[in-house]
Protein backbone atom coordinates (compact mmCIF):
# COMPACT_ATOMS: atom_id res chain seq x y z
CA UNK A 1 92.80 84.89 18.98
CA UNK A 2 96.05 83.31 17.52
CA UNK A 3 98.33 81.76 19.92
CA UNK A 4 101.66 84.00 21.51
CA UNK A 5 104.57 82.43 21.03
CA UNK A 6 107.42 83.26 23.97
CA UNK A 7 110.58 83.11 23.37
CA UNK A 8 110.65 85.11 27.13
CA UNK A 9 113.60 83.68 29.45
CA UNK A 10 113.24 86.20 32.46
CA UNK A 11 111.06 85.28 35.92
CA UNK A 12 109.25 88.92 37.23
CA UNK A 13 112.04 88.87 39.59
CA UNK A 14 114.60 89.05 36.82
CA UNK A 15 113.08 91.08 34.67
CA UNK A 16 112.11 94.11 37.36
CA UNK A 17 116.16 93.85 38.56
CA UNK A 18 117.56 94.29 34.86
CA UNK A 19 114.82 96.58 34.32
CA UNK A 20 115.55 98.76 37.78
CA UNK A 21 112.19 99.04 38.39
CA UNK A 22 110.93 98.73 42.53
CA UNK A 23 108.34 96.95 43.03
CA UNK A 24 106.27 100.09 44.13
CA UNK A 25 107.10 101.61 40.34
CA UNK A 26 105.76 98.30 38.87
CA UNK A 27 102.93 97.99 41.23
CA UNK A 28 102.01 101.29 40.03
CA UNK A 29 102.50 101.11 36.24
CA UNK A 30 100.25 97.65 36.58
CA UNK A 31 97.76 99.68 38.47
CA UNK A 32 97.84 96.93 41.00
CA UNK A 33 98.58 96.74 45.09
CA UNK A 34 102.39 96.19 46.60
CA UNK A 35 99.96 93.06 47.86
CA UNK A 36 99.50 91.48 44.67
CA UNK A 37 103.10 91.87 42.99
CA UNK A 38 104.79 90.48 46.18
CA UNK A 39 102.17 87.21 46.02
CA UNK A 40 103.31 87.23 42.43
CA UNK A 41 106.95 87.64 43.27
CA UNK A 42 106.91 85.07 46.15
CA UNK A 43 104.14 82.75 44.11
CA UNK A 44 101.50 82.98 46.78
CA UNK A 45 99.01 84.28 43.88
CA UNK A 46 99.25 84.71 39.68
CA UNK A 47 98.30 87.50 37.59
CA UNK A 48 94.92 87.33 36.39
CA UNK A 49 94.00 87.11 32.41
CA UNK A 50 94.53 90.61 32.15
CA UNK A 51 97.38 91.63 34.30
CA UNK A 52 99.05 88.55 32.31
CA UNK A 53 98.23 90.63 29.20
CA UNK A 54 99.63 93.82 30.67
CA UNK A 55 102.55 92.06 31.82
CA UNK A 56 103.68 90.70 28.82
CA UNK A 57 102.78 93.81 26.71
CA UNK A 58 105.04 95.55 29.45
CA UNK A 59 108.00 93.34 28.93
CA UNK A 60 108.04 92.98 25.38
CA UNK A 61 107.33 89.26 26.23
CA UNK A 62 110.78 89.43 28.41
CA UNK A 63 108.85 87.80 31.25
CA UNK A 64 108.31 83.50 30.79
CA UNK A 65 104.51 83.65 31.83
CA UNK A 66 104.94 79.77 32.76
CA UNK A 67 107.46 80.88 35.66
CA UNK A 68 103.95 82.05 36.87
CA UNK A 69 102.41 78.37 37.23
C-alpha cells in the first residue's frame, strides 16, 4: 500500500471544534464509545489501525495522525 502523505495541521480537538461536531456525534459516526474518543482526546489511548483509517478518511486528512503519538 503506497505511503499517505499529510499535509493535516489540526489535533482531534481542533478539528471536531471547527467542524462543530460533539463528541457524542463523532463517537457515533466512528461507531466507537464516548470512552474511547475522550482517551483519544485526553491521550490516555490511540485509535487503532482502523479507526486511524476512518479518521483520516473522515477529515479529509484535516487531522495530523502524529498528534496521536
Amino acid at each position: 500500500m503506497p505511503q499517505r502523505l499529510y499535509n493535516a495541521s489540526m489535533t482531534l480537538k481542533e478539528w471536531l471544534t471547527a467542524k462543530g461536531y460533539t463528541v457524542t456525534q463523532f463517537a457515533d459516526i466512528m461507531g466507537v464509545t464516548l470512552v474511547a474518543v475522550y482517551a483519544w482526546l485526553n491521550g490516555t489511548r490511540f485509535p487503532n489501525k482502523e479507526n486511524m483509517r476512518l479518521l483520516m478518511d473522515l477529515s479529509d486528512d484535516e487531522i495530523d495522525p502524529r498528534t496521536f503519538y
